[in-house]
Protein backbone atom coordinates (compact mmCIF):
# COMPACT_ATOMS: atom_id res chain seq x y z
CA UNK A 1 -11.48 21.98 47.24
CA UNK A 2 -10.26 23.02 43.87
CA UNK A 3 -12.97 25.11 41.97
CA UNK A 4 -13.97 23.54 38.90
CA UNK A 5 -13.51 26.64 35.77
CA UNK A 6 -16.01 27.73 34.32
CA UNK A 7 -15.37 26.57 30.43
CA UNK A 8 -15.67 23.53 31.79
CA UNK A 9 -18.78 23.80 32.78
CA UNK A 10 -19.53 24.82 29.11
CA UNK A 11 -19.27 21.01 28.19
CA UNK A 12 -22.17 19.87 28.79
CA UNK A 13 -23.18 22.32 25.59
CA UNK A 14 -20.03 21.45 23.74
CA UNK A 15 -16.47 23.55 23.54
CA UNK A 16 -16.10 26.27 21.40
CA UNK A 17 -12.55 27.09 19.48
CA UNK A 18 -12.81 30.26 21.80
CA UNK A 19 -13.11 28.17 24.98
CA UNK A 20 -10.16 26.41 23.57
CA UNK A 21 -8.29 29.55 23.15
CA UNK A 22 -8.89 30.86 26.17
CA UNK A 23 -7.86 27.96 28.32
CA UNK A 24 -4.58 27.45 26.11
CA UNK A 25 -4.40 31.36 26.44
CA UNK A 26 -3.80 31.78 23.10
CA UNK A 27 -5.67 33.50 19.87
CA UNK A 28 -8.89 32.00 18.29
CA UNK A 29 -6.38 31.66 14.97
CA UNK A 30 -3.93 29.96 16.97
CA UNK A 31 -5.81 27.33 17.93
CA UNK A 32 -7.32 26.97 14.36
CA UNK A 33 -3.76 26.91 12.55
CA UNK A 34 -2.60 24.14 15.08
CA UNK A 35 -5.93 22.01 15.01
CA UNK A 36 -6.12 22.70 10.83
CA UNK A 37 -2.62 22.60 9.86
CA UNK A 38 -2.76 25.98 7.99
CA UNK A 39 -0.70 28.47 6.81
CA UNK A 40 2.38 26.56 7.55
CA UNK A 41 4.12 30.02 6.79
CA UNK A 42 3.27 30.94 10.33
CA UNK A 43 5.94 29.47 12.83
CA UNK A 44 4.35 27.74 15.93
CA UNK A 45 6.13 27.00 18.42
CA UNK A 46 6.27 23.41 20.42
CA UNK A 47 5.13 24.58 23.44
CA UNK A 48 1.95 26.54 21.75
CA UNK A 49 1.27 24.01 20.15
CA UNK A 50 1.44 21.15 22.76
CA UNK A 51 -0.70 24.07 25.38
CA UNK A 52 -3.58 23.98 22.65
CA UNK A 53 -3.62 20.39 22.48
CA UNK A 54 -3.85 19.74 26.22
CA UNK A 55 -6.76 22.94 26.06
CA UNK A 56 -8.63 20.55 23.36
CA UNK A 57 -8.36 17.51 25.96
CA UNK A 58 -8.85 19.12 28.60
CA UNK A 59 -12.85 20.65 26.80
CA UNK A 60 -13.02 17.78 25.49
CA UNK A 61 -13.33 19.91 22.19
CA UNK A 62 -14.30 18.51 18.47
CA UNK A 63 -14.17 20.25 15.68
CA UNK A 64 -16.92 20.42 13.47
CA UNK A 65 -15.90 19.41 10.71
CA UNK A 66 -18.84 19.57 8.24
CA UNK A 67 -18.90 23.84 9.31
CA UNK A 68 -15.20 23.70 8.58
CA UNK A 69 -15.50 21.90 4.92
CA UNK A 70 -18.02 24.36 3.94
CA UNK A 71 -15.90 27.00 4.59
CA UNK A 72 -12.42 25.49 3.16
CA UNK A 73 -14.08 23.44 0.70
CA UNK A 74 -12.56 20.06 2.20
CA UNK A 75 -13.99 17.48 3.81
CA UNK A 76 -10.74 16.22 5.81
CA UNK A 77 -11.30 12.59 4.45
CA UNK A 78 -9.20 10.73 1.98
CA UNK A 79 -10.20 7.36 0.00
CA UNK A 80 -8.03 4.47 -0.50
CA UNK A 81 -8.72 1.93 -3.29
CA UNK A 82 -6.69 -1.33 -2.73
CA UNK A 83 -7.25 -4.63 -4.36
CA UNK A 84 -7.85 -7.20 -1.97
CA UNK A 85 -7.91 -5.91 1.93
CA UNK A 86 -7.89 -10.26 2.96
CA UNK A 87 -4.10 -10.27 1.66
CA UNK A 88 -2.51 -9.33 4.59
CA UNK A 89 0.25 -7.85 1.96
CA UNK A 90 -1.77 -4.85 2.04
CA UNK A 91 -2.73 -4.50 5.67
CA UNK A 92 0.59 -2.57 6.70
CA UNK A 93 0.06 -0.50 3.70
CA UNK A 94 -3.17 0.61 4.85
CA UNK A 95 -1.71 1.05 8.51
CA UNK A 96 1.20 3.64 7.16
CA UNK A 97 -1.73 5.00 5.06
CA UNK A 98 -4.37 5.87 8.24
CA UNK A 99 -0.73 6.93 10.61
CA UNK A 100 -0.17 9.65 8.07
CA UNK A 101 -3.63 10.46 7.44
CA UNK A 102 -4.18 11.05 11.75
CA UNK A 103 -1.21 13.22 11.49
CA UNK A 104 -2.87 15.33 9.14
CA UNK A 105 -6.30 15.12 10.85
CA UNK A 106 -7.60 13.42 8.10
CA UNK A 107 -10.05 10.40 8.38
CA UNK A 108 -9.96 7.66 5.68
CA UNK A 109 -12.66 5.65 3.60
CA UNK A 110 -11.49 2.22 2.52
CA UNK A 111 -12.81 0.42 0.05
CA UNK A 112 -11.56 -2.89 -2.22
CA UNK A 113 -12.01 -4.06 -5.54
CA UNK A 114 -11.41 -7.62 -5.45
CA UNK A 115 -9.50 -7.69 -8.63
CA UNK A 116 -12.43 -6.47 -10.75
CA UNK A 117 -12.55 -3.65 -13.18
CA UNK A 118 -15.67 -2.99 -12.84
CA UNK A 119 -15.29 -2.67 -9.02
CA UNK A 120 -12.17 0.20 -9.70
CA UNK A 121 -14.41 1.82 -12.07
CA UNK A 122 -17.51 1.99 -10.01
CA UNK A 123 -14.85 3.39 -7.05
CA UNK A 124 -13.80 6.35 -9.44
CA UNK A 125 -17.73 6.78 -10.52
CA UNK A 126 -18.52 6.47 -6.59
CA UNK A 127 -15.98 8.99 -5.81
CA UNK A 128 -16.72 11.54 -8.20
CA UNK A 129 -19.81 11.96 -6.62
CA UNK A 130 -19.17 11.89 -3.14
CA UNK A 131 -16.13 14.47 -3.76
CA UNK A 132 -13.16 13.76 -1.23
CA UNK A 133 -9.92 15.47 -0.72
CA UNK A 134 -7.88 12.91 -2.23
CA UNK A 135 -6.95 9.34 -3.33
CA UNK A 136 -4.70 6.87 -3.27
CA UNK A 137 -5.03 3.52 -5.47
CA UNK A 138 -3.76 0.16 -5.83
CA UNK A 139 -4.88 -0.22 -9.33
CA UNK A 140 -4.85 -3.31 -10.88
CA UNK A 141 -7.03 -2.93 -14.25
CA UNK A 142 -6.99 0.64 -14.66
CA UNK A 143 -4.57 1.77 -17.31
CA UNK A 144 -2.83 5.54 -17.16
CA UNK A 145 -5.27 6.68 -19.40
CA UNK A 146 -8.24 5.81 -16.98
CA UNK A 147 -6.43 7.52 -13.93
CA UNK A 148 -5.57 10.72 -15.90
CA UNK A 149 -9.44 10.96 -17.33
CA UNK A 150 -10.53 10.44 -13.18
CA UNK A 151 -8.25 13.75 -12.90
CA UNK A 152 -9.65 15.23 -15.70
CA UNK A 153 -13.22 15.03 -14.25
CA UNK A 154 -12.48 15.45 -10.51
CA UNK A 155 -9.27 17.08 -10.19
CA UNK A 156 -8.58 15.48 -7.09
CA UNK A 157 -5.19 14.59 -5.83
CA UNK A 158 -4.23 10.79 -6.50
CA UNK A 159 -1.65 9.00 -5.46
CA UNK A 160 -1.05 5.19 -7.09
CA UNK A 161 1.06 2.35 -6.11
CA UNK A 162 2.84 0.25 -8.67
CA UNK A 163 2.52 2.16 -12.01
CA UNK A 164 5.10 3.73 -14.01
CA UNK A 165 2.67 6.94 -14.85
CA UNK A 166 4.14 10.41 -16.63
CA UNK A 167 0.97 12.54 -15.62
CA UNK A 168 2.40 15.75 -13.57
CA UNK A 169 -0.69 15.42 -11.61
CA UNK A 170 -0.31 11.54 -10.43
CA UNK A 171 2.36 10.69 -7.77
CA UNK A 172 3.47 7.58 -7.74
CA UNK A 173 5.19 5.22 -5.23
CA UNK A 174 6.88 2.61 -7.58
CA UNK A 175 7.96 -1.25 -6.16
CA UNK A 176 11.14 -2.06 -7.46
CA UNK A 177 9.44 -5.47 -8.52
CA UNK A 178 11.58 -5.82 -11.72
CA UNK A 179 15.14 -5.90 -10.12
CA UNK A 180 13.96 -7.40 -7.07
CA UNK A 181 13.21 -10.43 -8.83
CA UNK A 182 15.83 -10.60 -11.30
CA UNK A 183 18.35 -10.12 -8.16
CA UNK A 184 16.56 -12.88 -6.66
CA UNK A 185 16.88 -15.02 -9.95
CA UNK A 186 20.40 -14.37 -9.96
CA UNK A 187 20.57 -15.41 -6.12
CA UNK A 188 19.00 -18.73 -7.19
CA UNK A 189 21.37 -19.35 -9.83
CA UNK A 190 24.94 -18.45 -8.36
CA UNK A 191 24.09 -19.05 -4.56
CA UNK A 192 21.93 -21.75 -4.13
CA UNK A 193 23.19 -23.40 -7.57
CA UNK A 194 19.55 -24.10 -9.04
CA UNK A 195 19.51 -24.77 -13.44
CA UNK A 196 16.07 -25.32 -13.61
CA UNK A 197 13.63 -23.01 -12.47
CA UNK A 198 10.00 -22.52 -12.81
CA UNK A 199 7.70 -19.24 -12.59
CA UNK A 200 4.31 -19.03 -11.07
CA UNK A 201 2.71 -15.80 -12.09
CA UNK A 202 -0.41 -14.23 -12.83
CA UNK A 203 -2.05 -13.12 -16.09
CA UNK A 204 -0.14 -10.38 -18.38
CA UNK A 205 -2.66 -7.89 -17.96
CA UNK A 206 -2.71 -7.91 -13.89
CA UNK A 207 0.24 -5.56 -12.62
CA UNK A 208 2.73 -6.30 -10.84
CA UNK A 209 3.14 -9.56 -12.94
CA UNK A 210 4.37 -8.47 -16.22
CA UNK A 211 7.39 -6.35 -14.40
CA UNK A 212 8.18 -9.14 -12.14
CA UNK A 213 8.48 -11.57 -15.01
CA UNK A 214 10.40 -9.35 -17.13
CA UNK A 215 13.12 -9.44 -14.29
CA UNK A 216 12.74 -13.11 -13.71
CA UNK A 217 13.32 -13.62 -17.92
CA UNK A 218 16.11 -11.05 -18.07
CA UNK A 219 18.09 -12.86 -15.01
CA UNK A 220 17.73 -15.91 -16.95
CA UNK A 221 18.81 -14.75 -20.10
CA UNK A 222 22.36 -12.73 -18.47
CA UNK A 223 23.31 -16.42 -16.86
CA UNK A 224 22.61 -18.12 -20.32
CA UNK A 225 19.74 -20.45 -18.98
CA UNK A 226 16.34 -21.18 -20.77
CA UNK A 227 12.77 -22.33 -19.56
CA UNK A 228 10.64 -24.96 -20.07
CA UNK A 229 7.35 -23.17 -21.47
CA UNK A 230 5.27 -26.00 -18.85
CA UNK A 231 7.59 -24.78 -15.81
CA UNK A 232 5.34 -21.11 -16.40
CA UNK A 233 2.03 -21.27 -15.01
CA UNK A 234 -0.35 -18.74 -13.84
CA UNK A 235 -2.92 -18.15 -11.03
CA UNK A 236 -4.66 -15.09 -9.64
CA UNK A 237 -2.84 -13.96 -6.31
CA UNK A 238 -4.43 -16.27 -4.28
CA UNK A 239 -3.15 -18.77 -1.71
CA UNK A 240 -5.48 -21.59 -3.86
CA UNK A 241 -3.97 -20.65 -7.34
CA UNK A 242 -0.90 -21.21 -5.81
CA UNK A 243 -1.58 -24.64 -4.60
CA UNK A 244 -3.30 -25.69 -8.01
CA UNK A 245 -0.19 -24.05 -9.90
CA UNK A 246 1.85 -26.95 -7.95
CA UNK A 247 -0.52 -29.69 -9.25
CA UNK A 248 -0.21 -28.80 -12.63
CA UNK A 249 3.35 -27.99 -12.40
CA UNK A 250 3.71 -31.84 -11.02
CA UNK A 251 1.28 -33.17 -13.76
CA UNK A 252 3.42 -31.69 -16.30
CA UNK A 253 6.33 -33.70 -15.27
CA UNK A 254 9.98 -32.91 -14.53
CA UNK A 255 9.72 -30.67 -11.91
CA UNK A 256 11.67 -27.33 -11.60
CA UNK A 257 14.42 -27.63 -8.66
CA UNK A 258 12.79 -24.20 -7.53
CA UNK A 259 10.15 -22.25 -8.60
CA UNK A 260 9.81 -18.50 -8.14
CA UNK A 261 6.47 -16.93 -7.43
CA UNK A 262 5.13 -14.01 -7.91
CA UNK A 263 3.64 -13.17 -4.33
CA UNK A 264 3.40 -15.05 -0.84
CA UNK A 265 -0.28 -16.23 -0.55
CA UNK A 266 0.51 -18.26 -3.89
CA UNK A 267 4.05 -19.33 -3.14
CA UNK A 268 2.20 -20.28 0.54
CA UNK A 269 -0.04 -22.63 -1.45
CA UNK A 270 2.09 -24.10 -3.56
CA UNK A 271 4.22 -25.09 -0.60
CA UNK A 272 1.23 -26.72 0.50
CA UNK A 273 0.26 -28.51 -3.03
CA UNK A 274 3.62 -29.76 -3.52
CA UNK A 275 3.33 -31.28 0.01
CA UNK A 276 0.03 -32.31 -0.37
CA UNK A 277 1.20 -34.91 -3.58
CA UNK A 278 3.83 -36.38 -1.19
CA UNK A 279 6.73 -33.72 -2.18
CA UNK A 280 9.52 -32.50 0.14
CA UNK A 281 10.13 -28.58 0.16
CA UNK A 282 12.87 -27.56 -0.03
CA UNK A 283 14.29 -30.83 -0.69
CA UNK A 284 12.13 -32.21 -4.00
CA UNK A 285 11.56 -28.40 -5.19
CA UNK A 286 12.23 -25.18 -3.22
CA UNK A 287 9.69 -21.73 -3.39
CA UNK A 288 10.59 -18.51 -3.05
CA UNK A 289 8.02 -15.93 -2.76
CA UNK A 290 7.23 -11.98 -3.07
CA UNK A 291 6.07 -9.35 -0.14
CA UNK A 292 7.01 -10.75 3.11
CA UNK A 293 3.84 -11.18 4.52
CA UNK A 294 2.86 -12.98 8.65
CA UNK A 295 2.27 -15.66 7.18
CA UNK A 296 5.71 -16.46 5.78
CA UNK A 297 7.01 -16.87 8.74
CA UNK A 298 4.25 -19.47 9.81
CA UNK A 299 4.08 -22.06 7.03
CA UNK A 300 6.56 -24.64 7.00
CA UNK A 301 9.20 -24.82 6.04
CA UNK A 302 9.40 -21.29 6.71
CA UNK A 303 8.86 -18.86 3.34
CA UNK A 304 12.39 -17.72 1.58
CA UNK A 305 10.54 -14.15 0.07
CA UNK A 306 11.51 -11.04 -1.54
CA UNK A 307 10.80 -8.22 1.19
CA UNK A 308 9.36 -4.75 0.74
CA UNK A 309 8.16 -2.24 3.99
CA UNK A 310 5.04 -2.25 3.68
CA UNK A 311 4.13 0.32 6.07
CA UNK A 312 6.78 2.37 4.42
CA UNK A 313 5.03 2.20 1.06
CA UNK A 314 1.45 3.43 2.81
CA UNK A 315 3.30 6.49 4.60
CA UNK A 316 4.89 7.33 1.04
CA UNK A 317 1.60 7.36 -0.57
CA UNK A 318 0.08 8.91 2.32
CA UNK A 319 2.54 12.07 2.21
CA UNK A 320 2.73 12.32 -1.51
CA UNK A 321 -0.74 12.81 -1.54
CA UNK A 322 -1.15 15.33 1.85
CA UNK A 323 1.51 17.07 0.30
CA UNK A 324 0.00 17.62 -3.25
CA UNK A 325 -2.90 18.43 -1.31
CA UNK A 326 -1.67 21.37 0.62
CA UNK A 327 0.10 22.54 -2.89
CA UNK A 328 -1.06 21.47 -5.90
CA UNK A 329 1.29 22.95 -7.98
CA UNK A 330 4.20 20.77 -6.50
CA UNK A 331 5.97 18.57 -9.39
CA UNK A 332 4.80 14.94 -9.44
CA UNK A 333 6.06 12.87 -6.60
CA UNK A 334 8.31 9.86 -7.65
CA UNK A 335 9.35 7.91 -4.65
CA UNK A 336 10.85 4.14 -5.26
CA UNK A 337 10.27 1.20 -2.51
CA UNK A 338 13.29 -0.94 -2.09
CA UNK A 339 13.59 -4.33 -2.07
CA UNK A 340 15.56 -7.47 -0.39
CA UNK A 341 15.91 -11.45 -0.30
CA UNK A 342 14.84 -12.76 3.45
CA UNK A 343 16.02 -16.11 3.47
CA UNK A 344 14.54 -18.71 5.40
CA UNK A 345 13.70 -22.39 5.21
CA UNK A 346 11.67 -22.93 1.50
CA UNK A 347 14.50 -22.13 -0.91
């Protein structure tokens, strides 16, 4: 019968770093760099490392992390700000966000702001007292003056999607939203032969939507068309603003042979307006959407959208912000998120 050692019978009061450290038969600051991720300056090898994480499953050790903040001054969590976590746009965002995060042994507070200032505003008031190691936002009201005064007060590490910001302390992970839709614009025009095209966006003051009509304008303008000012309509992201943008885009008369819009919950429900008042799609009018979300690929006919990686986008974020964490002196991080046209069944 195999004897049963001896840390092990510690457990029942809990593993110790040293218990660790001894089964791994390593040093007490061995185990601590690997678990902690410090001084990177010290080479560890593989197979240390891979010993002290079998040691740690094998005590069944945790770390404790509130003894550990107090002595490093971190609290090994991170808060996200995103605007609307029932869009499943964002969910793979959040997903690269948390994959990152568990590499770094960091544990993540969510929270959403529904598209409401005040909501981003009470986040930054929330997290200046209730001090975290970092942020990442998916601002949507906030303007770069806002952000940089959130650094001013907190200086905490932040890391925002979307915005074009020149603050050396703000990395940014910028959508390529502009040339994504004019390319798709231009697609429209000299592939799929459409002259008349409408736009479905949101307000001017809700980002993405100025950049993404500023594309779909310039593509129009380089193949010498024009727009009807009724074929522009706005709604507010959802999958119902979309399907009321198709009623009054049919109440208006002369329909658009396409309309381009701005993200895939409202292209989604114009689809279903225009099919609800007895029009064919892509027959009587053809959508094409923005993001590439599950759902594209369920509503029929199937959604023609403008794709990003979303995951992609949340691991960006996710290591801009680690990164500027571990050295805050690093230049700000600039990373662009391609684009492409996945073309399906709607336009």
């Amino acid at each position: 019968m195999v004897k049963e050692p001896d840390i092990l019978k510690k457990q029942r009061k809990s593993a110790t770093m040293r218990d660790v450290a001894k089964l791994a038969g390593v040093s007490q600051p061995t185990v601590s760099r690997v678990l902690n991720q410090t001084n990177t300056t010290i080479s560890i090898s593989d197979e240390t490392r891979s010993k002290v994480m079998a040691a740690v499953e094998e005590a069944n050790y945790s770390p404790n992390v509130l003894a550990r903040g107090l002595r490093t001054q971190q609290t090994q969590m991170i808060a996200v700000l995103i605007a609307d976590i029932s869009n499943s746009f964002y969910h793979p965002i959040v997903r690269g966000i948390q994959d990152v995060a568990s590499e770094y042994g960091y544990d993540v507070m969510i929270a959403n702001s529904d598209h409401v200032h005040s909501n981003e505003i009470h986040f930054c008031e929330a997290v200046s007292r209730r001090p975290v190691d970092g942020v990442i936002m998916v601002p949507i009201h906030l303007t770069t003056q806002d952000l940089g005064d959130f650094i001013s007060r907190t200086n905490t590490p932040l890391a925002v999607l979307g915005l074009h910001i020149d603050h050396p302390q703000i990395d940014v992970v910028f959508m390529q939203d502009e040339k994504a839709v004019y390319d798709a614009t231009r697609w429209l025009v000299e592939e799929r032969q459409h002259r008349s095209i409408g736009f479905i966006g949101v307000p001017d003051d809700l980002p993405p939507g100025p950049r993404r009509f500023r594309g779909f304008m310039r593509a129009l303008n380089d193949v010498g068309l024009g727009i009807q000012q009724k074929h522009i309509v706005t709604g507010d992201f959802s999958l119902e603003s979309g399907r009321q943008a198709a009623y009054e885009l049919i109440e208006a008369g002369d329909l658009p042979s396409v309309v381009v819009v701005l993200n895939d919950l409202m292209a989604i429900g114009a689809i279903l307006g225009f099919q609800e008042r007895g029009y064919q799609v892509p027959d009587d009018i053809a959508v094409i959407g923005f993001d590439d979300i599950p759902e594209a690929q369920i509503v029929r006919p199937t959604l023609t959208t403008i794709a990003q990686d979303s995951t992609d986008i949340g691991r960006k974020l996710a290591t801009c912000l680690f990164q500027r964490i571990e050295d805050p002196t690093l230049p700000q991080c600039w990373l662009e998120s391609p684009a492409r046209i996945i073309k399906r069944g709607s336009a």
